[in-house]
C-alpha atoms as a PDB file:
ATOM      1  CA  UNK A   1       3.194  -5.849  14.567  1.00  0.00           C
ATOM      2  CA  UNK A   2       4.122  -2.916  12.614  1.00  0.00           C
ATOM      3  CA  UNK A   3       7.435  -1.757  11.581  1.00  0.00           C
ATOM      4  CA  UNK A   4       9.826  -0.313   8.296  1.00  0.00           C
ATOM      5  CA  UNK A   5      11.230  -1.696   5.618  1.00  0.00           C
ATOM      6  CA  UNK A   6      13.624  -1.592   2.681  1.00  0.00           C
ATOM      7  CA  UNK A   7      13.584  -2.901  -0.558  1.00  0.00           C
ATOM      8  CA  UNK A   8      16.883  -2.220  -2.417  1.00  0.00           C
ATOM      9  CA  UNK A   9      17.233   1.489  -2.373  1.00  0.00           C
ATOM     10  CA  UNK A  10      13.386   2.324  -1.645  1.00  0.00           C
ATOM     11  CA  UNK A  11      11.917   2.569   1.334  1.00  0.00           C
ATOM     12  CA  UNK A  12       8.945   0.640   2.465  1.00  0.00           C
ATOM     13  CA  UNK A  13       6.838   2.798   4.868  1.00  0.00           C
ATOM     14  CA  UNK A  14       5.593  -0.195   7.078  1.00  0.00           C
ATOM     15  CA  UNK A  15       5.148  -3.311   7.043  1.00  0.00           C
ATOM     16  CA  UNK A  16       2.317  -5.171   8.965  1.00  0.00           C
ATOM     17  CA  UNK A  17       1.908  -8.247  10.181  1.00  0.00           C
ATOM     18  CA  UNK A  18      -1.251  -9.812  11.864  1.00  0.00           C
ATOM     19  CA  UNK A  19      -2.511 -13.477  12.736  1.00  0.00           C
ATOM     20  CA  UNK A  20      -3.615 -13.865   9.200  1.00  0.00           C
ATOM     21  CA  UNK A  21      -1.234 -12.395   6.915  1.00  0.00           C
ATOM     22  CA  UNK A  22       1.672  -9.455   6.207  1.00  0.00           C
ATOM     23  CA  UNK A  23       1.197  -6.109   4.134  1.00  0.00           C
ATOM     24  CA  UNK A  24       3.168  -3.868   2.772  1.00  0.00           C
ATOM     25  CA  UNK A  25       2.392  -0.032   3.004  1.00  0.00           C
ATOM     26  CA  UNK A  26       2.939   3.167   1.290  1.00  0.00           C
ATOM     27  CA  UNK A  27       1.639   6.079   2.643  1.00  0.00           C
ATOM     28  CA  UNK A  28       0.953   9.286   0.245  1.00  0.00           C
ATOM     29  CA  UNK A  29      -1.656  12.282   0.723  1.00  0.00           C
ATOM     30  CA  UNK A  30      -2.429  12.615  -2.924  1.00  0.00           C
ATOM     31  CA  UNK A  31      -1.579  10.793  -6.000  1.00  0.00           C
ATOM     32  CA  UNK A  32      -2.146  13.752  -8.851  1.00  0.00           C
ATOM     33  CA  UNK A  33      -0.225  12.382 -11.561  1.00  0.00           C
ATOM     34  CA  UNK A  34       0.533   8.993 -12.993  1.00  0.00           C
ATOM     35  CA  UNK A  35       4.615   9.878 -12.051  1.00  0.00           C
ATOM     36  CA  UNK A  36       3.493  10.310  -8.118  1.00  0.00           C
ATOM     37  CA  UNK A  37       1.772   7.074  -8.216  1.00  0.00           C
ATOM     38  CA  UNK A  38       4.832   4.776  -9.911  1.00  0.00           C
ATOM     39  CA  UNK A  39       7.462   6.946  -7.300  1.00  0.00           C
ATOM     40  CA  UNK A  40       5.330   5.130  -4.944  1.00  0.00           C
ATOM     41  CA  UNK A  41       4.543   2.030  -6.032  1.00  0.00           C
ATOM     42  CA  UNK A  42       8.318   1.347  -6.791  1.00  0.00           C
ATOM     43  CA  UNK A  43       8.992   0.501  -3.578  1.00  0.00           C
ATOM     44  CA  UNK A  44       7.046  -2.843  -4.320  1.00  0.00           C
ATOM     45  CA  UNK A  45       8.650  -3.631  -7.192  1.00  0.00           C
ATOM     46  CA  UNK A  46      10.643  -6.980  -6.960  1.00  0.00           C
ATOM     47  CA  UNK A  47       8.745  -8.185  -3.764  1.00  0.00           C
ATOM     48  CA  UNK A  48       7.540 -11.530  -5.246  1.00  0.00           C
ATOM     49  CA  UNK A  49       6.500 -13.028  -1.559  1.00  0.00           C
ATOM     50  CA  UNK A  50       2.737 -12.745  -2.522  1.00  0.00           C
ATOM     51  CA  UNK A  51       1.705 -10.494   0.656  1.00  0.00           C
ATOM     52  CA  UNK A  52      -0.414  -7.546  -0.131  1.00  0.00           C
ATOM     53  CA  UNK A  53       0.856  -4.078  -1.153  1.00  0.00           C
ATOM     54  CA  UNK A  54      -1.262  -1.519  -0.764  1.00  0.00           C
ATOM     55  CA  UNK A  55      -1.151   2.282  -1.324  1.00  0.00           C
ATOM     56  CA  UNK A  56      -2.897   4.682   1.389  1.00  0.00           C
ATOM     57  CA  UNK A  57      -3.766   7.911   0.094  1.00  0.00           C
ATOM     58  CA  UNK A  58      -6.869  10.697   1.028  1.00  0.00           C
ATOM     59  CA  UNK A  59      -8.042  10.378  -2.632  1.00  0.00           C
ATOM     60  CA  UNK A  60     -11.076   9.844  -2.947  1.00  0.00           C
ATOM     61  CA  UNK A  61     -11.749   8.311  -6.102  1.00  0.00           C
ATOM     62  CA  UNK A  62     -13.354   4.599  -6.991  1.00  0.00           C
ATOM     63  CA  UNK A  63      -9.938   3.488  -8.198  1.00  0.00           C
ATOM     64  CA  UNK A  64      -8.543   0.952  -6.228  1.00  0.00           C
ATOM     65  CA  UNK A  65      -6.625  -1.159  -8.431  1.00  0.00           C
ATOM     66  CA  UNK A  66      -3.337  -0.210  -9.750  1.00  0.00           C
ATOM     67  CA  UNK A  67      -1.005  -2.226 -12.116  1.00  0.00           C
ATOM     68  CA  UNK A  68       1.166  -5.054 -11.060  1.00  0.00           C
ATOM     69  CA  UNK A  69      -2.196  -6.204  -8.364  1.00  0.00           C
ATOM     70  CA  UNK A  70      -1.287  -3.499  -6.188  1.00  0.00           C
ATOM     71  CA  UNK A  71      -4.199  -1.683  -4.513  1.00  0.00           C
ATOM     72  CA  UNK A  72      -4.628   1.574  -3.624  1.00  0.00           C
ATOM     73  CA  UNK A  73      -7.018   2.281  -0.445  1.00  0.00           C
ATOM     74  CA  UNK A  74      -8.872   5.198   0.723  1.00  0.00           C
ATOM     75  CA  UNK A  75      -6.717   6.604   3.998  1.00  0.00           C
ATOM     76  CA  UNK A  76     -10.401   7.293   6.405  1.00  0.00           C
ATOM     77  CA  UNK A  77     -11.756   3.712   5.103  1.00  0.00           C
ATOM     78  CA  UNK A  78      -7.905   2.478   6.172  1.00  0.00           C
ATOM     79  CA  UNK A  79      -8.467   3.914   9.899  1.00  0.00           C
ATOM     80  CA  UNK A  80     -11.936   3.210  10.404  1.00  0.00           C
ATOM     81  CA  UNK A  81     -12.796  -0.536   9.051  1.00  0.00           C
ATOM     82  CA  UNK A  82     -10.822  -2.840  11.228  1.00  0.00           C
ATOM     83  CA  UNK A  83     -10.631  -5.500   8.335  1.00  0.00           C
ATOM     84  CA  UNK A  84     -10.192  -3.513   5.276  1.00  0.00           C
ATOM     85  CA  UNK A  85      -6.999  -4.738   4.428  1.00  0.00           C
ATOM     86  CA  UNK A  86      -8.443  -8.699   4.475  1.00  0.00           C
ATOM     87  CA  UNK A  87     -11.257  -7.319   1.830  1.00  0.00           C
ATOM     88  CA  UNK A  88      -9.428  -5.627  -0.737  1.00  0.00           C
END
């Protein structure tokens, strides 16, 4: 299942739920500066339920931890491995 969210005054861009757990997800093209990434990562901020929260971006880059446990994944690895979200 798949649907929005809010968190305060941000906006969560989905939240997913499957048989094994729940994730929240931010959607962004590109993250060029360290101000794009907190705008959206702040959306996460204050969700202490221990599901996942993950950042989808095109980057390309071998970063995929961010601050706070937050993970940043590559948008192409996102829509082609079926269990990427269990493995990072």
């Amino acid at each position: 299942m798949v649907d929005i969210g809010k968190n305060r005054d941000k906006e969560i861009d989905f939240i997913a739920t499957d048989s094994y757990d729940t994730y929240y997800l931010q959607v962004a093209y590109h993250l060029p500066t360290p101000e794009k990434v907190e705008q959206e990562i702040s959306s996460f901020y204050r969700l202490d339920d221990g599901y996942k929260k993950i950042l989808i971006t095109m980057d390309d880059d071998p970063f995929t931890q961010l601050k706070r446990g937050y993970k940043k994944i590559n948008a192409l690895e996102f829509l082609l491995d079926r269990n990427c979200l269990r493995t990072i």
